[in-house]
C-alpha atoms as a PDB file:
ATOM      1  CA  UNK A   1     215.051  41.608 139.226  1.00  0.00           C
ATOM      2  CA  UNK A   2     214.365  38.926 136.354  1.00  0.00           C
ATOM      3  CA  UNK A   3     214.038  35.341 137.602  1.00  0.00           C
ATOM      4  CA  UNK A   4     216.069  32.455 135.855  1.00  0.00           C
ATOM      5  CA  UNK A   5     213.476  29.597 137.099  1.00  0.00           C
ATOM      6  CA  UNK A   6     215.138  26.018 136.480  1.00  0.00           C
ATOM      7  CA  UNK A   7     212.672  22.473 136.188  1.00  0.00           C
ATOM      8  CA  UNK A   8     215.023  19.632 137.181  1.00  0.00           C
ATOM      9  CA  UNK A   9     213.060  16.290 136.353  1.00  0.00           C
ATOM     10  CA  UNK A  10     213.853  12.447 134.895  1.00  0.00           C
ATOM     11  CA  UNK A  11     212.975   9.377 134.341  1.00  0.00           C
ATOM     12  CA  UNK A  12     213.564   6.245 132.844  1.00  0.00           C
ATOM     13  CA  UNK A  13     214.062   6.210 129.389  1.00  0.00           C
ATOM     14  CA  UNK A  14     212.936   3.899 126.300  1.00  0.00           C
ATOM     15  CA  UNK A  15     216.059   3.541 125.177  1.00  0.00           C
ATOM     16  CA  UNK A  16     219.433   5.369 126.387  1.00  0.00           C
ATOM     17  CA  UNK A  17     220.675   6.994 123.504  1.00  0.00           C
ATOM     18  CA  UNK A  18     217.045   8.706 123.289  1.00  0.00           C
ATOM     19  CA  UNK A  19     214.876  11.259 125.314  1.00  0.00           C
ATOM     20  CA  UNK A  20     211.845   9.065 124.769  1.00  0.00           C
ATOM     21  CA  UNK A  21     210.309   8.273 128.580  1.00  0.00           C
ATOM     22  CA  UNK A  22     209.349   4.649 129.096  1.00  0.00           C
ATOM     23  CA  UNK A  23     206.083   5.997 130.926  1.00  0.00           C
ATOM     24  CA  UNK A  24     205.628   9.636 130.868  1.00  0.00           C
ATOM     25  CA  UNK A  25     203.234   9.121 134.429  1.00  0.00           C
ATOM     26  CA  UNK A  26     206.330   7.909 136.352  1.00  0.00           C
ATOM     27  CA  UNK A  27     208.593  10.989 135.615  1.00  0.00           C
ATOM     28  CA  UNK A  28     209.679  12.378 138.355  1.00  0.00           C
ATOM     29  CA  UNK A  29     209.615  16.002 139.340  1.00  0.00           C
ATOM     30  CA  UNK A  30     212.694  17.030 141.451  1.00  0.00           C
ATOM     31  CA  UNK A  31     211.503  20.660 141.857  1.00  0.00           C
ATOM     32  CA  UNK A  32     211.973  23.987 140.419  1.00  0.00           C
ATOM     33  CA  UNK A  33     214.939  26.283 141.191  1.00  0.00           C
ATOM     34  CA  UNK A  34     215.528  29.870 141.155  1.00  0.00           C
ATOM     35  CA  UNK A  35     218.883  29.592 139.438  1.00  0.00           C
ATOM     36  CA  UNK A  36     221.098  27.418 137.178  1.00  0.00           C
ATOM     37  CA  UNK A  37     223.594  26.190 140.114  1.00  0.00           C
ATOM     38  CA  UNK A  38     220.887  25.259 142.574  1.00  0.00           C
ATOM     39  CA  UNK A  39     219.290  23.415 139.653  1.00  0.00           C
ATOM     40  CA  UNK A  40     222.344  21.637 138.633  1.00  0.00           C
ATOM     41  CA  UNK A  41     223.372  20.408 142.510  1.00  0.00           C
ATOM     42  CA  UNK A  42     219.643  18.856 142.590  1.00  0.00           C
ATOM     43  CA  UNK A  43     220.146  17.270 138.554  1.00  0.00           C
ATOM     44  CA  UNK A  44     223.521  16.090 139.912  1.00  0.00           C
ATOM     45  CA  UNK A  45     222.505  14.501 143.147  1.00  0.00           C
ATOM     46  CA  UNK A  46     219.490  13.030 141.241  1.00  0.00           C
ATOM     47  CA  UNK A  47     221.980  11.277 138.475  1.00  0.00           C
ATOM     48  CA  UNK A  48     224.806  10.549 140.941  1.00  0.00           C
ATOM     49  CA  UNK A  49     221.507   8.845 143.121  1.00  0.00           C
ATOM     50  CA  UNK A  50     220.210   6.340 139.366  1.00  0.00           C
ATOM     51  CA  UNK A  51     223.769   6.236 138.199  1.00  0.00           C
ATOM     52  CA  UNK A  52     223.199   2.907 138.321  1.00  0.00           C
ATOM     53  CA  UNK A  53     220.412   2.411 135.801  1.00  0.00           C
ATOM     54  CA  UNK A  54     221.566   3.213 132.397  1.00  0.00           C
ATOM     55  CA  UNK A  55     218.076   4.528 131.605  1.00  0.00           C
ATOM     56  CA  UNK A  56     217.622   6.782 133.691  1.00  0.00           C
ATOM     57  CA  UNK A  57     217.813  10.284 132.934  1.00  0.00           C
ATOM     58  CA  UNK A  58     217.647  13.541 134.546  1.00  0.00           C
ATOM     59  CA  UNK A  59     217.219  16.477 133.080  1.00  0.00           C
ATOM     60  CA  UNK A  60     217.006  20.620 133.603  1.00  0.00           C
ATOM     61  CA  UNK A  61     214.619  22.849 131.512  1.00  0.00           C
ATOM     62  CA  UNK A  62     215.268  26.713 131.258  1.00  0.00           C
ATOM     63  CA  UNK A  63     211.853  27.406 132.261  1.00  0.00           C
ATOM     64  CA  UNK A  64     213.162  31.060 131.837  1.00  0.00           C
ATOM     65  CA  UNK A  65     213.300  30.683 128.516  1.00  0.00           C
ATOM     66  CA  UNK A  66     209.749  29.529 127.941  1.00  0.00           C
ATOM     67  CA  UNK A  67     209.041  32.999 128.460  1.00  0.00           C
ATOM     68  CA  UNK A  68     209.629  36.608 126.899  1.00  0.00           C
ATOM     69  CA  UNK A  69     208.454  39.272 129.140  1.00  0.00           C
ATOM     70  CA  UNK A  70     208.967  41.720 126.446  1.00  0.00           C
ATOM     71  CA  UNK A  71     206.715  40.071 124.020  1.00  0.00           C
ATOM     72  CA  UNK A  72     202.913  40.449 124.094  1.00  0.00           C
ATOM     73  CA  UNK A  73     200.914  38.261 125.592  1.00  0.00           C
ATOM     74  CA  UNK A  74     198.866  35.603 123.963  1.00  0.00           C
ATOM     75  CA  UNK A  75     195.243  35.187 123.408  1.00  0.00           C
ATOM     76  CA  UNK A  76     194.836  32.389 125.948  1.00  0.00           C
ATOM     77  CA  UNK A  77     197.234  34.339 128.303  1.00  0.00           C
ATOM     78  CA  UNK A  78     194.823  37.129 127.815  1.00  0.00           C
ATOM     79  CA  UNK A  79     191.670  34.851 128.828  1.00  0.00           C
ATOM     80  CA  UNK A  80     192.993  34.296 132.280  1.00  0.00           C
END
């Protein structure tokens, strides 16, 4: 069974029409998720929870996608 891993994360933001973090050592890490709902509830709680602070941002990353478990492995993945 393939995983669909999810990073949900955010932060406040330089400027709000931008992805640009104010201070990339204050983002905050929500978790990661084992599927795109569970992901979005967290994402949504997290932005209904800053809604007031128009820059803050949350955010989920297909982590799934950072991988291809078809392709071959790297050199560095090799090394470890």
């Amino acid at each position: 069974m393939t995983q669909r891993l999810h990073l949900v994360f955010g932060g406040e933001l330089t400027d709000p029409t931008r992805s640009t973090f104010k201070n990339v050592d204050d983002i905050h890490i929500v978790g990661i998720f084992p599927d795109y709902q569970s992901a979005y509830d967290a994402w949504k709680s997290e932005a209904h929870r800053t809604v007031d602070n128009a820059h803050m941002r949350y955010f989920i990353a297909h982590l799934h996608r950072l991988r291809d478990e078809e392709a071959a492995a790297s050199s560095t993945e090799e090394l470890g």
